[in-house]
C-alpha atoms as a PDB file:
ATOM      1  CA  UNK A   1     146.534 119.534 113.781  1.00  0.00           C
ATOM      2  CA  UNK A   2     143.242 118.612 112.194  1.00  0.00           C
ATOM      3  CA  UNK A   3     140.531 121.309 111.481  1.00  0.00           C
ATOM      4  CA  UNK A   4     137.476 121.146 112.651  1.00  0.00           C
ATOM      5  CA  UNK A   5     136.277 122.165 109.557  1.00  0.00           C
ATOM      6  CA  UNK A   6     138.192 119.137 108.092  1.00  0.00           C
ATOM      7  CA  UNK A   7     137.128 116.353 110.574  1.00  0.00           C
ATOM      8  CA  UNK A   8     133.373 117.710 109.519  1.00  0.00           C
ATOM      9  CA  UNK A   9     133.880 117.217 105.970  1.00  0.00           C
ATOM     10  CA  UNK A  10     135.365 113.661 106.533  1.00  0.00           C
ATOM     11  CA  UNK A  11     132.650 112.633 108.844  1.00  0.00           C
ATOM     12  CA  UNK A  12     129.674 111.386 106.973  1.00  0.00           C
ATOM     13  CA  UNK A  13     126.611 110.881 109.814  1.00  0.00           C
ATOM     14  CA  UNK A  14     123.696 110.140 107.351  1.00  0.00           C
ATOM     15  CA  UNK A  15     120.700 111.842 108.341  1.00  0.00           C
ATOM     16  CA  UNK A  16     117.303 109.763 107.387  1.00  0.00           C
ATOM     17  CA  UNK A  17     116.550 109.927 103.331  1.00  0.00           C
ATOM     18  CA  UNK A  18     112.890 108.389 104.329  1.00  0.00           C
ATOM     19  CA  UNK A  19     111.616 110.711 106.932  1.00  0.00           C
ATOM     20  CA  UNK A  20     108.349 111.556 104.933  1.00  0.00           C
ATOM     21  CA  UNK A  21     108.720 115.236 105.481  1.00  0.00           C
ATOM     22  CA  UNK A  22     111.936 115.206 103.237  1.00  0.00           C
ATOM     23  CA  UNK A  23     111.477 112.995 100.691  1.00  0.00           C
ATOM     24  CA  UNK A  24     107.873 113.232  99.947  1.00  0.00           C
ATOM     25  CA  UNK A  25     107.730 116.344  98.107  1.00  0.00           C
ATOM     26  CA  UNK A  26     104.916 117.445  95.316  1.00  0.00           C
ATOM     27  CA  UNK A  27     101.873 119.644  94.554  1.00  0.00           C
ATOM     28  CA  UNK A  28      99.320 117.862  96.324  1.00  0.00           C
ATOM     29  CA  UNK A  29      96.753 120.180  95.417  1.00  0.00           C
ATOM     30  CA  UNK A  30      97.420 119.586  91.324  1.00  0.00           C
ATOM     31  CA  UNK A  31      98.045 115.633  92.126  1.00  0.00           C
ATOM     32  CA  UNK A  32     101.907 115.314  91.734  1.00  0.00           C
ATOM     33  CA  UNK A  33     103.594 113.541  94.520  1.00  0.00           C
ATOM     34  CA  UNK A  34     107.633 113.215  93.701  1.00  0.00           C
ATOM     35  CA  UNK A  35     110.021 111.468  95.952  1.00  0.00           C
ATOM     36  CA  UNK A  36     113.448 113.623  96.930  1.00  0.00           C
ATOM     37  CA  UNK A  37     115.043 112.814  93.844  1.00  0.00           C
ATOM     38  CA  UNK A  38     112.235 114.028  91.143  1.00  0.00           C
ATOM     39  CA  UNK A  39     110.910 110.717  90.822  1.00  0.00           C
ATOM     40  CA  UNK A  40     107.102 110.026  90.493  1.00  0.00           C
ATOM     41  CA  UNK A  41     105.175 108.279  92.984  1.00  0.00           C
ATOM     42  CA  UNK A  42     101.781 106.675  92.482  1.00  0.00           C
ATOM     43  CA  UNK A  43      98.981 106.600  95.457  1.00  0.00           C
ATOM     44  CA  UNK A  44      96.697 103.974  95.158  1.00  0.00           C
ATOM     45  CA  UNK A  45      93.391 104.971  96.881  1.00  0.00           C
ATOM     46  CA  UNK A  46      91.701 102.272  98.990  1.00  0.00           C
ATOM     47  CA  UNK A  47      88.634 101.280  96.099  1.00  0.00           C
ATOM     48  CA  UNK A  48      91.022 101.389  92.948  1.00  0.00           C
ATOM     49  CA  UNK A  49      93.118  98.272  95.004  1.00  0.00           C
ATOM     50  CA  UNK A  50      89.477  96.699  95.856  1.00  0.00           C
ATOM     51  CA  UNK A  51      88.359  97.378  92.260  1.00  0.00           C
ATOM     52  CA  UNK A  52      91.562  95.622  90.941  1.00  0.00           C
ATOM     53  CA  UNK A  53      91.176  92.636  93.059  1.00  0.00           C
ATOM     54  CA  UNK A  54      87.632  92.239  92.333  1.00  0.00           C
ATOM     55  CA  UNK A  55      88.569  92.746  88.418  1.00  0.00           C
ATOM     56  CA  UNK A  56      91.070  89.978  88.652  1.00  0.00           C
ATOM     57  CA  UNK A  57      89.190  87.921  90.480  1.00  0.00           C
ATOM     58  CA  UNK A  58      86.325  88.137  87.986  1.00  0.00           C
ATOM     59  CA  UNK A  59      87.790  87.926  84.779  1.00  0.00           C
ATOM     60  CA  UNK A  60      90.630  85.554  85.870  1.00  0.00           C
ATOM     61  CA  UNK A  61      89.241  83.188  89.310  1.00  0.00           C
ATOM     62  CA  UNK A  62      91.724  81.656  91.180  1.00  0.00           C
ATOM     63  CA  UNK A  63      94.679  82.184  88.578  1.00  0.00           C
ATOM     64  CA  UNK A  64      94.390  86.251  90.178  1.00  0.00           C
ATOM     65  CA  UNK A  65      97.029  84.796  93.113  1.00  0.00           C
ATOM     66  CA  UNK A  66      99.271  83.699  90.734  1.00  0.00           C
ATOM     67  CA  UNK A  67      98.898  87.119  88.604  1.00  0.00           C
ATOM     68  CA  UNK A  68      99.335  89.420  91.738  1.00  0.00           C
ATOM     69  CA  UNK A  69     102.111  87.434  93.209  1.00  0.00           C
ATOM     70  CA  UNK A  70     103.998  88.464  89.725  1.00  0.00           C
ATOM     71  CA  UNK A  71     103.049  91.780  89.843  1.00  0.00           C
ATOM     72  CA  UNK A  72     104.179  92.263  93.072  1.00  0.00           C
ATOM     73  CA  UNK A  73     107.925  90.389  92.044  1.00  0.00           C
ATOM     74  CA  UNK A  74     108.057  92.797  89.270  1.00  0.00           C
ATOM     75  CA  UNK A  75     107.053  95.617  91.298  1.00  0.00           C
ATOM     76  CA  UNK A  76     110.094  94.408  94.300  1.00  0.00           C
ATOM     77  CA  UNK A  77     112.449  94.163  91.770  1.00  0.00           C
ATOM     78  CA  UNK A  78     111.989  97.906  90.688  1.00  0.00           C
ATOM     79  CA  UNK A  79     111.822  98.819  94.487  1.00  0.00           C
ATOM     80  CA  UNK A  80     115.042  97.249  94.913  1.00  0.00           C
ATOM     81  CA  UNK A  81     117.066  98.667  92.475  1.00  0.00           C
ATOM     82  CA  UNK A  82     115.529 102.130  93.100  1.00  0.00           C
ATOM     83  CA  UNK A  83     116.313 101.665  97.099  1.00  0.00           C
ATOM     84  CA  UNK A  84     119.800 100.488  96.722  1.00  0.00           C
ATOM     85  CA  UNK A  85     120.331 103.225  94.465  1.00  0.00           C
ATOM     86  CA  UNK A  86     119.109 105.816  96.954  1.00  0.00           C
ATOM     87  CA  UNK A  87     120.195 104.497 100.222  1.00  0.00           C
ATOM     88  CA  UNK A  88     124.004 103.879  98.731  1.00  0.00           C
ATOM     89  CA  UNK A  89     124.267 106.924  96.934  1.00  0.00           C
ATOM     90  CA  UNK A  90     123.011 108.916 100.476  1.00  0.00           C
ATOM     91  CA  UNK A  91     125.276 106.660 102.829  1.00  0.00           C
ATOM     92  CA  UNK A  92     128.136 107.280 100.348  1.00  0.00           C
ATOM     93  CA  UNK A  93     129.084 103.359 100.054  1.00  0.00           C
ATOM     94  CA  UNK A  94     127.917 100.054  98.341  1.00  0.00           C
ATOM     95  CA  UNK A  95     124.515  98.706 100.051  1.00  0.00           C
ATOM     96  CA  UNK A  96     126.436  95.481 100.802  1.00  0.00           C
ATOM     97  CA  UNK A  97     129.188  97.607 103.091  1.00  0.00           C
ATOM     98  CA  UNK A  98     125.965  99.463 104.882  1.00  0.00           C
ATOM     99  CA  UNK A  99     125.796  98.016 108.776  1.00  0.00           C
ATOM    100  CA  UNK A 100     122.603  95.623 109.026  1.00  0.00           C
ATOM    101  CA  UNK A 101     120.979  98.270 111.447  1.00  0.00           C
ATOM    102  CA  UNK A 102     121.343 101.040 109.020  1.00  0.00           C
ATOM    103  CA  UNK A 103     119.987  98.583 106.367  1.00  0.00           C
ATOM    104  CA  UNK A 104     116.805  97.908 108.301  1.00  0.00           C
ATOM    105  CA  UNK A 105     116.471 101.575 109.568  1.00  0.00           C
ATOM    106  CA  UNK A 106     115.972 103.057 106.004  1.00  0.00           C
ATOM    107  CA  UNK A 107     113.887  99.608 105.303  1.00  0.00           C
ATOM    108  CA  UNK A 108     111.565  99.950 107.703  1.00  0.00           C
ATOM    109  CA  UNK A 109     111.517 103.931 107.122  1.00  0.00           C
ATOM    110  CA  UNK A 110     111.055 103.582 103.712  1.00  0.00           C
ATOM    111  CA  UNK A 111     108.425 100.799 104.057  1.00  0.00           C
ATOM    112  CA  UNK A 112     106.342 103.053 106.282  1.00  0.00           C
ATOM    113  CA  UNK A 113     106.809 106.421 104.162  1.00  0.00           C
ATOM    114  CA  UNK A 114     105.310 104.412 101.030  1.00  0.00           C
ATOM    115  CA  UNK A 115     102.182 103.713 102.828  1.00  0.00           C
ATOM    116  CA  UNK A 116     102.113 100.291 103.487  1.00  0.00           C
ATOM    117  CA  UNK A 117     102.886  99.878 106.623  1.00  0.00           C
ATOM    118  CA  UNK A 118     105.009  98.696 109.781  1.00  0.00           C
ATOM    119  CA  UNK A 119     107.559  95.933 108.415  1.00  0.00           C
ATOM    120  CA  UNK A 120     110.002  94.038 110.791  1.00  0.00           C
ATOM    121  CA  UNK A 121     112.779  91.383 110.356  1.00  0.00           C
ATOM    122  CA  UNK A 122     112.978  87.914 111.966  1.00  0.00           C
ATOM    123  CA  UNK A 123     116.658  86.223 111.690  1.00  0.00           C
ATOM    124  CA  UNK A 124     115.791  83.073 114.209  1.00  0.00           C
ATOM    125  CA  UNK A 125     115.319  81.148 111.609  1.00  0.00           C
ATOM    126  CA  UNK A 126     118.480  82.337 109.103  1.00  0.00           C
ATOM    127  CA  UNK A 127     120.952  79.658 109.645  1.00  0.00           C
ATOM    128  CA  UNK A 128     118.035  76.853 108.834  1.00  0.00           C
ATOM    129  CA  UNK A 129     117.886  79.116 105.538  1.00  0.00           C
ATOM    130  CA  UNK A 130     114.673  80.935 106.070  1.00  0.00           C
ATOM    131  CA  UNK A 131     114.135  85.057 106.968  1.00  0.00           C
ATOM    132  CA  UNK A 132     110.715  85.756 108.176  1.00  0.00           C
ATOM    133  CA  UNK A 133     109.577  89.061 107.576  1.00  0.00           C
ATOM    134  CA  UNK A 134     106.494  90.851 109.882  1.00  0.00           C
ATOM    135  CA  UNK A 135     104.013  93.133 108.444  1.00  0.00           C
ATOM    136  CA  UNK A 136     101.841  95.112 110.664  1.00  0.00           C
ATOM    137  CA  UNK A 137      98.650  97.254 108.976  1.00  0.00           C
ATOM    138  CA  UNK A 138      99.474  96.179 105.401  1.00  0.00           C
ATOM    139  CA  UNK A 139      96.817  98.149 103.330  1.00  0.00           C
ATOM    140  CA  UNK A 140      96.947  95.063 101.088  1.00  0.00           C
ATOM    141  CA  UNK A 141      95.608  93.023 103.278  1.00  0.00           C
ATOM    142  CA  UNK A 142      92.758  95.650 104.686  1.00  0.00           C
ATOM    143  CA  UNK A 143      91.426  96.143 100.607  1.00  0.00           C
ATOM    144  CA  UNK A 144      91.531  92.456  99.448  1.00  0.00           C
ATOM    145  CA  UNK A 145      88.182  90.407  99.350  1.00  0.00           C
ATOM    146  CA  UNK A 146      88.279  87.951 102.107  1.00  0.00           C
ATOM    147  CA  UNK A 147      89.387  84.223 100.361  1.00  0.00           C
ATOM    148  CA  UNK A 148      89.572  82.417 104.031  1.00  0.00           C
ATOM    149  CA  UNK A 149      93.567  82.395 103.717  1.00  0.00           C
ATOM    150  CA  UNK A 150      96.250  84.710 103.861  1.00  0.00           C
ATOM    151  CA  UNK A 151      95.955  86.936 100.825  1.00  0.00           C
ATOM    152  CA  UNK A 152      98.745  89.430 100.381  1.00  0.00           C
ATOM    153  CA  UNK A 153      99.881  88.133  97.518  1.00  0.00           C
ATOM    154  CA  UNK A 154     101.606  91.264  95.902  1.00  0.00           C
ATOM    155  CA  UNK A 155     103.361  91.654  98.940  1.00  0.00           C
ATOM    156  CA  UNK A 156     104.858  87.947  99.120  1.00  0.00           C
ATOM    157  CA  UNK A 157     106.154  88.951  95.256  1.00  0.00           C
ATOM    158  CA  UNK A 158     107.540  92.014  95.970  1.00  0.00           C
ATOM    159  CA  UNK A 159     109.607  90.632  99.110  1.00  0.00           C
ATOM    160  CA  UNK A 160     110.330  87.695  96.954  1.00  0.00           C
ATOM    161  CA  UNK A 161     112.216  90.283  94.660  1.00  0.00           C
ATOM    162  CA  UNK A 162     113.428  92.497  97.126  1.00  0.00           C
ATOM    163  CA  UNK A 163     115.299  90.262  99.084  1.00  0.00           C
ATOM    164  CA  UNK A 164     116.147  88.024  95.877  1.00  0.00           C
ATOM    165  CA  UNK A 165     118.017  91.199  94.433  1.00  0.00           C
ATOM    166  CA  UNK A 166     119.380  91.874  98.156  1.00  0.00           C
ATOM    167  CA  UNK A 167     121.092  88.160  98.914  1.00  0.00           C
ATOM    168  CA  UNK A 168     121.874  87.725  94.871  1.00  0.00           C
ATOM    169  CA  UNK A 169     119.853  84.312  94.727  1.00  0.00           C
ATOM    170  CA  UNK A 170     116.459  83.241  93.703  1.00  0.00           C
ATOM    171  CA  UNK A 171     114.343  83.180  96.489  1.00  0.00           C
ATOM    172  CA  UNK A 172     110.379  82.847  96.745  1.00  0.00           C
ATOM    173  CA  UNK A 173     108.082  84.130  99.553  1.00  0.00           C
ATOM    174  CA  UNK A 174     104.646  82.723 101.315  1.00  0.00           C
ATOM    175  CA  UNK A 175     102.738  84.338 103.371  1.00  0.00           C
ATOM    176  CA  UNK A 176     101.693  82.394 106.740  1.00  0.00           C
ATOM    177  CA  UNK A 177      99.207  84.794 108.551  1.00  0.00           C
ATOM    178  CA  UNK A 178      96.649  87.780 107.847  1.00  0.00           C
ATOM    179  CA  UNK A 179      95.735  90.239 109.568  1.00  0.00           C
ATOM    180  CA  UNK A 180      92.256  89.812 107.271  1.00  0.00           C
ATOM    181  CA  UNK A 181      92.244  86.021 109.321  1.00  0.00           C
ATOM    182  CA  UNK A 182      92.662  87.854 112.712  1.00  0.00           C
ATOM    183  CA  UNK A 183      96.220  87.848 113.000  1.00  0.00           C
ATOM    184  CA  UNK A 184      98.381  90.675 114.907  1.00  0.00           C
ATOM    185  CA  UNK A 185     100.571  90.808 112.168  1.00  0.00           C
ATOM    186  CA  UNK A 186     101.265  89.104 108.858  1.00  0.00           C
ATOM    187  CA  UNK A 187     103.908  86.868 108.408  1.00  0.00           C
ATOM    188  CA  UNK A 188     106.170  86.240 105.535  1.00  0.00           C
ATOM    189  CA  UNK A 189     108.523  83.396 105.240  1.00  0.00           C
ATOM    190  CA  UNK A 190     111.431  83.218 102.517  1.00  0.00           C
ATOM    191  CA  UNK A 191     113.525  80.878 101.545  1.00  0.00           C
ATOM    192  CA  UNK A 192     114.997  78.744  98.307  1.00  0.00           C
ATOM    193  CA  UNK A 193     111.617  77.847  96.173  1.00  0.00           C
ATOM    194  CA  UNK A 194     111.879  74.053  97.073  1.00  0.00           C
ATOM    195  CA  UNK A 195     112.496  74.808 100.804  1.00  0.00           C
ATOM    196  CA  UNK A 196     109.581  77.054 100.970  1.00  0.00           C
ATOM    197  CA  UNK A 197     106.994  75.767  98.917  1.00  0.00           C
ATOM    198  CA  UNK A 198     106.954  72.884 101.193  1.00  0.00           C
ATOM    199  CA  UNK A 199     104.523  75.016 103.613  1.00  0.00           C
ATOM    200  CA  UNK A 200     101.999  75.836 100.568  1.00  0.00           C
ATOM    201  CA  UNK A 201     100.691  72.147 101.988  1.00  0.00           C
ATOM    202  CA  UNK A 202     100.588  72.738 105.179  1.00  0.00           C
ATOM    203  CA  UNK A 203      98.627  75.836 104.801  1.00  0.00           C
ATOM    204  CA  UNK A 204      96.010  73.936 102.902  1.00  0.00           C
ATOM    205  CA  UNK A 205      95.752  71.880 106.079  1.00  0.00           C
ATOM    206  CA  UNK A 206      95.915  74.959 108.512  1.00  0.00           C
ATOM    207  CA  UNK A 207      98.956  74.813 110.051  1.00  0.00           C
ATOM    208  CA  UNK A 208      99.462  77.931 112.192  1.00  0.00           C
ATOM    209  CA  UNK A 209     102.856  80.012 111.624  1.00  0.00           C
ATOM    210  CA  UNK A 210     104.942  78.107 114.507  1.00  0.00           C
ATOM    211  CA  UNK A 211     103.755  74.665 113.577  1.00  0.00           C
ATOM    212  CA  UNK A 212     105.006  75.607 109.739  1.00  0.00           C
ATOM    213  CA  UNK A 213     108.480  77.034 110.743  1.00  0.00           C
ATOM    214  CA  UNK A 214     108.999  73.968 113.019  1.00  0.00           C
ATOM    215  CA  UNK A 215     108.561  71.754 109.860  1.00  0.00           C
ATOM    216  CA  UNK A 216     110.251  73.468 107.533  1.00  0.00           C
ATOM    217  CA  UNK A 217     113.189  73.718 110.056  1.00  0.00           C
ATOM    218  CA  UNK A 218     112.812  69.745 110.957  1.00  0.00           C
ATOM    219  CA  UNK A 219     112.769  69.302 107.069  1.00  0.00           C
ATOM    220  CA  UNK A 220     115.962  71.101 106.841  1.00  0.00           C
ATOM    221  CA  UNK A 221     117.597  68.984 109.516  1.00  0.00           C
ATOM    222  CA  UNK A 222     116.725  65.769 107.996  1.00  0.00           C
ATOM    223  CA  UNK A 223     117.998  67.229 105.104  1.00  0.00           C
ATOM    224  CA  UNK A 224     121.522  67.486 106.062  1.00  0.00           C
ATOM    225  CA  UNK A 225     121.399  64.162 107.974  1.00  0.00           C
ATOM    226  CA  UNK A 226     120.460  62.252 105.028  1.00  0.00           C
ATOM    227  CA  UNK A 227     122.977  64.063 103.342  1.00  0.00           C
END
């Protein structure tokens, strides 16, 4: 007969590592914020991000997309490793062998507990090749001078990464609504770079977010028929 003791020990019921009570830890009062583990975390008060974008913007013009884009993919490649680290050392497995719910659980968790805000995941479009990825109250988007076009260009980089370290192939991101532009929510569209760039264009001509996925879906259709 089995123990309960026993059948406690062998059951592993993960609680959740991102609840911010738990894993942000820290002297507040000395200005030391840790994560669970020890590790350092940086807050990033709402004028140093507007003082960074207006720096960039000012010393480099319209390159400053370009610039934060790859400080974002060098930022979501750190994230990446860090998170897979964390989430398969606490679930006891591989991040590959973790159910898709419990992937998007500590995700969206761990999205929230960092500050930047509500993130969601949009599979409609996965078997034309494309994952579309929702961001509600993105604190990039509330600091960032308003250019007239979506403008969360550290976040399309760091999602580029993320998910680019997540599927094992290069993968870029573009961002298709703002929330600065009025949107509910702002909407991120990745893909293979040739696939996706395709919409850069059809921003330009202000395509809304439907209109662009039914291209880049008709594209890939033709694609294979041609094929």
């Amino acid at each position: 007969m089995i123990s309960v003791k026993e059948l406690v020990r062998e059951s592993h019921l993960p609680s959740n590592y991102f609840a911010p009570d738990v894993y942000l830890q820290g002297d507040l009062e000395a200005g030391l914020i840790e994560n669970r583990d020890g590790a350092r975390l940086l807050a990033l008060p709402d004028a140093l991000l507007r003082a960074i974008y207006e720096g960039l913007a000012e010393e480099v013009g319209a390159a400053s997309e370009s610039v934060l884009y790859k400080c974002g993919a060098w930022w979501g490649k750190t994230f990446y490793r860090r998170f897979a680290e964390e989430v398969s050392q606490h679930h006891q497995k591989p991040i590959a062998d973790i159910e898709m719910i419990e992937f998007l659980q500590c995700l969206k968790q761990s999205w929230k507990t960092h500050g930047w805000g509500k993130i969601d995941l949009d599979f409609d479009f996965y078997q034309q090749g494309f994952i579309v990825v929702k961001v509600w109250n993105s604190a990039f988007a509330k600091s960032s001078p308003s250019i007239g076009k979506p403008k969360c260009f550290v976040e399309s980089g760091l999602l580029s990464s993320f998910f680019s370290g997540l599927t094992g192939q290069k993968l870029h991101c573009i961002q298709t609504t703002c929330e600065s532009m009025g949107a509910e929510c702002n909407h991120f569209v990745l893909g293979l770079p040739d696939r996706v760039r395709r919409a850069e264009a059809w921003l330009q001509e202000n395509h809304d977010h439907a209109a662009i996925m039914d291209r880049l879906c008709q594209g890939q259709v033709e694609r294979r028929v041609s094929v």
